[in-house]
N, C-alpha and C. Protein backbone atom coordinates (compact mmCIF):
# COMPACT_ATOMS: atom_id res chain seq x y z
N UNK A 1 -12.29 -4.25 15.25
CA UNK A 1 -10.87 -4.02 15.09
C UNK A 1 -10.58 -3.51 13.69
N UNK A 2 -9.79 -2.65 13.47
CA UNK A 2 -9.90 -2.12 12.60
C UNK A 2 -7.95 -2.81 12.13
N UNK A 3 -7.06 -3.15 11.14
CA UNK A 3 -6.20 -3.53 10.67
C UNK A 3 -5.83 -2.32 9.65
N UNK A 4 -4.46 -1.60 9.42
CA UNK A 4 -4.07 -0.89 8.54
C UNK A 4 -2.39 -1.59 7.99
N UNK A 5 -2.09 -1.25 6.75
CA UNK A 5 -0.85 -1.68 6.58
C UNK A 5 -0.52 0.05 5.24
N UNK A 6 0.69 -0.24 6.35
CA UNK A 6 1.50 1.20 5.66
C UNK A 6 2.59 1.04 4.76
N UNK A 7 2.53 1.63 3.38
CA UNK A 7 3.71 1.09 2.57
C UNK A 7 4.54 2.13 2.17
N UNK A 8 5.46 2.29 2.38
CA UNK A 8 6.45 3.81 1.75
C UNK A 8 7.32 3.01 0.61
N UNK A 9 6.93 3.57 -0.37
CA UNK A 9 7.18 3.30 -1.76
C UNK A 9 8.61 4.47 -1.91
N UNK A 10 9.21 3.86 -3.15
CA UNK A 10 10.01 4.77 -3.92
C UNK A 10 10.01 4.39 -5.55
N UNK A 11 10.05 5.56 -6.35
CA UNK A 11 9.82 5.66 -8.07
C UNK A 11 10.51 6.25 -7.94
N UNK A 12 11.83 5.39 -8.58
CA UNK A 12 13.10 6.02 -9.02
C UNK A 12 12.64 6.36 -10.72
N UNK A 13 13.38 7.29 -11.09
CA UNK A 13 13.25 8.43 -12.09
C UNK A 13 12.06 8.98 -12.62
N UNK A 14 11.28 8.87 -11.59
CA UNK A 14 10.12 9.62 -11.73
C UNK A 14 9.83 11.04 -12.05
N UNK A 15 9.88 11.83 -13.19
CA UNK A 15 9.83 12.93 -13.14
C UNK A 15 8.91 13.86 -13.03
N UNK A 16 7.50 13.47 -12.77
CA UNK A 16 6.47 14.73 -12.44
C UNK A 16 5.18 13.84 -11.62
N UNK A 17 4.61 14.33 -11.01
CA UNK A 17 3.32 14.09 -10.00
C UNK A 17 2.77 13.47 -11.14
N UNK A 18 2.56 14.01 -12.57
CA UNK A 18 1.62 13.33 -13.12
C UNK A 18 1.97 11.38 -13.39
N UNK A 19 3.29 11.75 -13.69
CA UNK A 19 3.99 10.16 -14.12
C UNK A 19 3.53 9.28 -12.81
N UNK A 20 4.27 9.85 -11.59
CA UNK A 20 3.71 9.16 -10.48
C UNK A 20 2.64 8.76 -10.02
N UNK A 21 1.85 9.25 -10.17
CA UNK A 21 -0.19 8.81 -9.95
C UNK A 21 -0.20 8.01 -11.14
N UNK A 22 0.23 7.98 -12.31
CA UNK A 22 0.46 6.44 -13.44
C UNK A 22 0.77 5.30 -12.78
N UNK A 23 2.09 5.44 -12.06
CA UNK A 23 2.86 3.93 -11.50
C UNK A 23 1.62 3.77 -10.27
N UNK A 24 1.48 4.71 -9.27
CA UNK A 24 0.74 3.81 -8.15
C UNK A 24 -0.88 3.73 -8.38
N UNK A 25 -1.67 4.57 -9.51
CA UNK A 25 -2.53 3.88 -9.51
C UNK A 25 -3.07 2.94 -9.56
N UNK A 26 -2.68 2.05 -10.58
CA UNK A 26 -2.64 0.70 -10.95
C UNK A 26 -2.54 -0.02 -9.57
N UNK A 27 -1.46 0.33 -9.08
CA UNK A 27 -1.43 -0.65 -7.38
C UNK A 27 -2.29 -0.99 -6.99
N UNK A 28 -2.77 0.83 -6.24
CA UNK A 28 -3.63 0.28 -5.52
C UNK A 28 -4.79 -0.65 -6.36
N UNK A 29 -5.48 0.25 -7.26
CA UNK A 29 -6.90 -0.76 -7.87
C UNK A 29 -6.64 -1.57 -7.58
N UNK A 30 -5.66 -2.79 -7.99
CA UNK A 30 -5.14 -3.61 -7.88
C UNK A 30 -5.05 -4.58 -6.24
N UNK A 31 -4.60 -3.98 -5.50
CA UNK A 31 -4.71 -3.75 -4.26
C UNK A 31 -6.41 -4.34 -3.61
N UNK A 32 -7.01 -3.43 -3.75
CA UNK A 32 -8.66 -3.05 -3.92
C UNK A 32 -9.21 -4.28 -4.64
N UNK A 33 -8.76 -4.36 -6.01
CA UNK A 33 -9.74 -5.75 -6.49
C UNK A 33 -8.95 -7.09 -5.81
N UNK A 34 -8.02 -7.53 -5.89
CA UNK A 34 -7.38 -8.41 -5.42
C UNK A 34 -7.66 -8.78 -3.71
N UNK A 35 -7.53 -7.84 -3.01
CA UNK A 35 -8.16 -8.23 -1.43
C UNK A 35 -8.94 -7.23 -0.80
N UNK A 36 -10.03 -7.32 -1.18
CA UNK A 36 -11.20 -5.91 -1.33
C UNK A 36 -10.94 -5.29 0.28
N UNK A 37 -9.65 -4.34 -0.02
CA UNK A 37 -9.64 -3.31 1.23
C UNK A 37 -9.91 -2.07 0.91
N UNK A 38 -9.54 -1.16 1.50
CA UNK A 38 -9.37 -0.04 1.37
C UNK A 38 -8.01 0.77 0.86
N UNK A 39 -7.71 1.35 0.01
CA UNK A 39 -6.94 1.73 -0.43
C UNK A 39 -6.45 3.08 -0.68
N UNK A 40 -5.54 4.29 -0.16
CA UNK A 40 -5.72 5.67 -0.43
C UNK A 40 -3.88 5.73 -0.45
N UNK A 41 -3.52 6.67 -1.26
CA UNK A 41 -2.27 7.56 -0.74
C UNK A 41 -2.41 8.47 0.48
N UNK A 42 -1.73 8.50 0.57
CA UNK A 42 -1.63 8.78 2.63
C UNK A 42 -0.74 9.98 2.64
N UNK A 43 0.12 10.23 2.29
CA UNK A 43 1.49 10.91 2.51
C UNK A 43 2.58 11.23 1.31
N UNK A 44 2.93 12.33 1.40
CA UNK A 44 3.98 12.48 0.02
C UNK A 44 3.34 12.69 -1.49
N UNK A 45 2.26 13.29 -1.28
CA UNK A 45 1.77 13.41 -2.77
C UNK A 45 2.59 14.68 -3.14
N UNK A 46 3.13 15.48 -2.85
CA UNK A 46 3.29 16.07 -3.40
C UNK A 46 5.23 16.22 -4.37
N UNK A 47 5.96 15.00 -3.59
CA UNK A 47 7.22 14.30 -4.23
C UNK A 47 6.86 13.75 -4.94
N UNK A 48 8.11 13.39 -6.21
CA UNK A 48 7.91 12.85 -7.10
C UNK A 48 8.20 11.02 -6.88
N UNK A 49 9.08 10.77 -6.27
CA UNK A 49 10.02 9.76 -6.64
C UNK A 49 9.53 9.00 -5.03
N UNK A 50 8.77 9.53 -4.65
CA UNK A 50 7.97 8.76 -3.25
C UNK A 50 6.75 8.73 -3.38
N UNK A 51 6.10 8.04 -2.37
CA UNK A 51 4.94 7.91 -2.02
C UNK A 51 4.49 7.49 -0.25
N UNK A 52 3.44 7.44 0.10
CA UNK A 52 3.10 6.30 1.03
C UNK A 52 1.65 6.13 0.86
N UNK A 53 1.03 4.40 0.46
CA UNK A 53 -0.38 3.80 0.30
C UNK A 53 -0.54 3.24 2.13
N UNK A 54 -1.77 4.05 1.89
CA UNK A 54 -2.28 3.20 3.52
C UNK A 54 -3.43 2.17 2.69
N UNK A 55 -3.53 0.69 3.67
CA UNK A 55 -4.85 -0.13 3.51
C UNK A 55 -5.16 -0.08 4.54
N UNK A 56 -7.17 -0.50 4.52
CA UNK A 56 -7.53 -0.69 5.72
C UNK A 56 -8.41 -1.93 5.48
N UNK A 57 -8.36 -3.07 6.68
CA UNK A 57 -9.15 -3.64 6.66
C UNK A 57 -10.34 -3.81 8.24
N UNK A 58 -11.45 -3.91 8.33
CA UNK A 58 -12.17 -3.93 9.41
C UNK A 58 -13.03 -5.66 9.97
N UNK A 59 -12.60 -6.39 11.05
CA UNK A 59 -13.16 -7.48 11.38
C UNK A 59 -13.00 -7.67 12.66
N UNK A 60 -13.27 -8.93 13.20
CA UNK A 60 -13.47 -9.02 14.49
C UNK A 60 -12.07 -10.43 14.84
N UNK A 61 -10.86 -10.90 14.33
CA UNK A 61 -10.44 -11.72 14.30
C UNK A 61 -9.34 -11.02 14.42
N UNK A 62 -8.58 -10.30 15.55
CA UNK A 62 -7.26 -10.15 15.53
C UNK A 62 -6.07 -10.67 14.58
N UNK A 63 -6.11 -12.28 14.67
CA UNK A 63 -5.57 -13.19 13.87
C UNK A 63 -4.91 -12.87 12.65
N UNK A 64 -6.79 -13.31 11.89
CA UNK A 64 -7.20 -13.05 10.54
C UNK A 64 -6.63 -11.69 10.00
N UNK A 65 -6.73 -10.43 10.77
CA UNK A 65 -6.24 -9.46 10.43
C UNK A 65 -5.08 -9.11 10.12
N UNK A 66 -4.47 -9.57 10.81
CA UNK A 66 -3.07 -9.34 11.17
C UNK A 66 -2.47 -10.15 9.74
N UNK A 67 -3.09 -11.55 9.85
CA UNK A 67 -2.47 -12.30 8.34
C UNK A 67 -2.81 -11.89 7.22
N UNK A 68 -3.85 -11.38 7.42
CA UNK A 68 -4.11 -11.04 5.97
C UNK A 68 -3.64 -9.72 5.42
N UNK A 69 -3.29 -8.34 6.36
CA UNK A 69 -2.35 -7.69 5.85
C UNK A 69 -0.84 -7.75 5.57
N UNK A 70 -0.20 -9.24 6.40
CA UNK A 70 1.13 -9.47 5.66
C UNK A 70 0.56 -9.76 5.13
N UNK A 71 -0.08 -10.53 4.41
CA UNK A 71 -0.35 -11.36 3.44
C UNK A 71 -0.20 -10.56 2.35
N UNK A 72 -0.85 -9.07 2.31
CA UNK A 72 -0.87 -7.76 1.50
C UNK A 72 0.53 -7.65 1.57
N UNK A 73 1.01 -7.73 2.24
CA UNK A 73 2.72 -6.59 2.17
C UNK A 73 3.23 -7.69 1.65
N UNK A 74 3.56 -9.41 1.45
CA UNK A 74 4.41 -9.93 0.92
C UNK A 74 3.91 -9.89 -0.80
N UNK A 75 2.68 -9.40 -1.36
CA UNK A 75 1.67 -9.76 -2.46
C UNK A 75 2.71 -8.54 -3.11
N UNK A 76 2.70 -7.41 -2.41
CA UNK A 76 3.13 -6.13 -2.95
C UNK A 76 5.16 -6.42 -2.97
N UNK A 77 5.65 -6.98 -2.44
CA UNK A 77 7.09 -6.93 -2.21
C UNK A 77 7.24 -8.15 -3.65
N UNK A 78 6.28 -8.66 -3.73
CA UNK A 78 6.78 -9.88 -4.46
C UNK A 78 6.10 -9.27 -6.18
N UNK A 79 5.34 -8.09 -6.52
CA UNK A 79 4.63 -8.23 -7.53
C UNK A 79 4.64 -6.86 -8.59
N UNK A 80 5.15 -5.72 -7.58
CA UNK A 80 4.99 -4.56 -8.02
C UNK A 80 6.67 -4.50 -8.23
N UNK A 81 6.77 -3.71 -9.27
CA UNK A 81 7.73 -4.28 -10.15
C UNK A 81 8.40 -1.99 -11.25
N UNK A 82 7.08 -1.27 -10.54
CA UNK A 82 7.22 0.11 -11.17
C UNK A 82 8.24 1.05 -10.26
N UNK A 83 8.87 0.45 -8.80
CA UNK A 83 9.41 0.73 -8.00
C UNK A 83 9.87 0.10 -6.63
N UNK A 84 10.48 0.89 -5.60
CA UNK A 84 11.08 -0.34 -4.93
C UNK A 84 9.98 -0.23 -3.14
N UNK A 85 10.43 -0.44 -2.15
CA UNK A 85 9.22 -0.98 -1.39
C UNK A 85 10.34 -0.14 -0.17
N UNK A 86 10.47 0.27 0.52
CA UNK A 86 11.25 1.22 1.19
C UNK A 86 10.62 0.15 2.92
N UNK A 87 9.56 0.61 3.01
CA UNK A 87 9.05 0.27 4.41
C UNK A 87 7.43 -0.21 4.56
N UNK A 88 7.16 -1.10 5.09
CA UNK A 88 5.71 -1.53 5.39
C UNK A 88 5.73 -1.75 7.13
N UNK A 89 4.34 -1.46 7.48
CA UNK A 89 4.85 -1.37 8.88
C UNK A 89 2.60 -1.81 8.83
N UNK A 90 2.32 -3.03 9.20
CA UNK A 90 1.19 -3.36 9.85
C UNK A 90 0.78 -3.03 11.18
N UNK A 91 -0.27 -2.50 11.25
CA UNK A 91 -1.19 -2.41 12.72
C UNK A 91 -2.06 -2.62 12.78
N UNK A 92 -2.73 -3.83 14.10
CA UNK A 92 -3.76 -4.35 14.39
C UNK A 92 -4.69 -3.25 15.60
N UNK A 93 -5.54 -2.46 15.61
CA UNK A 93 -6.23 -1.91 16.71
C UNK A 93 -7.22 -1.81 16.90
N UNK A 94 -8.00 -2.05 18.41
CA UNK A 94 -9.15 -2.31 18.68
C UNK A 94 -10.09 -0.92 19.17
């Protein structure tokens, strides 16, 4: 089973691609060392003042999966602090 959690970010006054790959790099790593998933920008690289980070995680525990990517989306709503959190949307698939 493979688990993904989708986050559509917003960086208000963000003014160039470069500033923006500043604020969400840190995330993800962050992201990555904190609950060793997978971590990529997905969508919107090329706006300034958006984004969207996909994670992935891979196991055999529907459950487990499922909790442990809220578990990711409340870590990120409660911690990241460079912008605001627009939409997270988890999926469990086999």
């Amino acid at each position: 089973m493979v688990s993904t959690l989708t986050i559509h970010l917003h960086l208000p006054g963000c003014a160039s691609l470069k500033e923006k790959r500043g604020r969400i790099k840190p995330l993800m790593a962050r992201l990555h060392k904190e609950f060793n998933l997978s971590v990529a920008e997905m969508d919107l690289q090329d706006a300034h003042q958006q984004a969207v980070i996909g994670c992935a995680l891979i196991g055999n525990d529907h459950a487990h999966l499922e909790s442990a990517m809220h578990t990711v989306a409340r870590w990120v709503e409660a911690n990241w602090t460079d912008g605001d959190v627009i939409e997270q949307r988890v999926e469990v698939v086999m």
